[in-house]
Protein backbone atom coordinates (compact mmCIF):
# COMPACT_ATOMS: atom_id res chain seq x y z
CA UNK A 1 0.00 0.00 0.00
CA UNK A 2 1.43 3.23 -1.06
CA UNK A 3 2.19 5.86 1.83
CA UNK A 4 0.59 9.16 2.42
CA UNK A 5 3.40 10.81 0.93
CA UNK A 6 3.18 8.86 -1.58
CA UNK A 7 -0.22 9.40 -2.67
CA UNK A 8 0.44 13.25 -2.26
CA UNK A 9 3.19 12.95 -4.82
CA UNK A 10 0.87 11.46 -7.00
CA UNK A 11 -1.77 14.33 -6.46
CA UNK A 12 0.49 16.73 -7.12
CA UNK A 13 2.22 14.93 -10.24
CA UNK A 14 -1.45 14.72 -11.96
CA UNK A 15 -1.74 18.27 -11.75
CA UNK A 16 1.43 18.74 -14.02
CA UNK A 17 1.82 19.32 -17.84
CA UNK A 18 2.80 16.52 -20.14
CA UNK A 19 6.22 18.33 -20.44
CA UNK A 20 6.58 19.10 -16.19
CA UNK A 21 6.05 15.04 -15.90
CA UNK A 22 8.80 14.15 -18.39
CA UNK A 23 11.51 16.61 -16.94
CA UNK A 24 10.72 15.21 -13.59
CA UNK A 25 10.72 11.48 -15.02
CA UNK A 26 13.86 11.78 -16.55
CA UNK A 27 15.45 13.84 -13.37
CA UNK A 28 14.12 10.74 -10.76
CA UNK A 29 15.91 8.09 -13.48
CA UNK A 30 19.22 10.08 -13.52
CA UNK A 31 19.13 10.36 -9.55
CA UNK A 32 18.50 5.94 -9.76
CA UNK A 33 21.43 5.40 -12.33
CA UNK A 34 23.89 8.28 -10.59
CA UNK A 35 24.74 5.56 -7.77
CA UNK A 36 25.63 3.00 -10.21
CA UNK A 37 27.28 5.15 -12.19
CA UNK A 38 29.46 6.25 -9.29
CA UNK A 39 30.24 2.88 -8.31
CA UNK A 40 31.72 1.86 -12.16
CA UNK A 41 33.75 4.84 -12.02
CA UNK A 42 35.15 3.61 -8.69
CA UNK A 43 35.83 0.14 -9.73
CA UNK A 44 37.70 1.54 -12.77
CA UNK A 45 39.91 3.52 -10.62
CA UNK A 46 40.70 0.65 -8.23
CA UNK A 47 44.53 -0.48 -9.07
CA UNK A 48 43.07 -4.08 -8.03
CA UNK A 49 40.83 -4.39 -10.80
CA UNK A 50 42.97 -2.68 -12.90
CA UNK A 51 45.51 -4.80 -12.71
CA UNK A 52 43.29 -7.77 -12.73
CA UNK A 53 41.87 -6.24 -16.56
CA UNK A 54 45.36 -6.06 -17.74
CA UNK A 55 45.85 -10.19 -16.46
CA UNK A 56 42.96 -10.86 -18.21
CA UNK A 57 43.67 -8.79 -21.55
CA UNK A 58 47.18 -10.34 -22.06
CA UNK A 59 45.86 -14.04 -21.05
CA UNK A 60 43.18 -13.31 -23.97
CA UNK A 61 45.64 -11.43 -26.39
CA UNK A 62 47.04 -14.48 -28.11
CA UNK A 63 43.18 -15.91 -28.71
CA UNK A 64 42.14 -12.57 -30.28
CA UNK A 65 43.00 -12.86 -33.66
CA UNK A 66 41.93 -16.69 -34.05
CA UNK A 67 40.06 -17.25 -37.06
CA UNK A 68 41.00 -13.91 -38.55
CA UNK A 69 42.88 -13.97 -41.83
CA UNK A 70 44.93 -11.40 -42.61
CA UNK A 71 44.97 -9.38 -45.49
């Protein structure tokens, strides 16, 4: 069951234009993906997982061009 607040927002958000509802849809999606957004960056900073991409990309760089014929 929704909250009182809840049901307020949704008062309020019927009274708005077409346009209002968008701008606030797209502003309450940006706040969702900002955490996971943050969190990517952070990984990709980490010298850990750096350095465990760079394992990974030289295990995998001798497989890359199977199959591939060169011109």
């Amino acid at each position: 069951m929704a909250s009182k607040h809840l049901l307020e927002i949704e008062r309020a958000i019927a009274g708005l234009s077409t346009r209002e509802k968008l701008w606030l849809l797209e502003r309450v999606a940006r706040q969702l993906r900002e955490p996971d957004e943050a969190e990517l960056l952070k990984m990709a900073n980490d010298p850990e997982i750096q350095a465990e991409m760079t394992a990974i990309n030289q295990e995998f760089a001798l497989t890359e061009m199977d199959g591939l014929q060169s011109a």
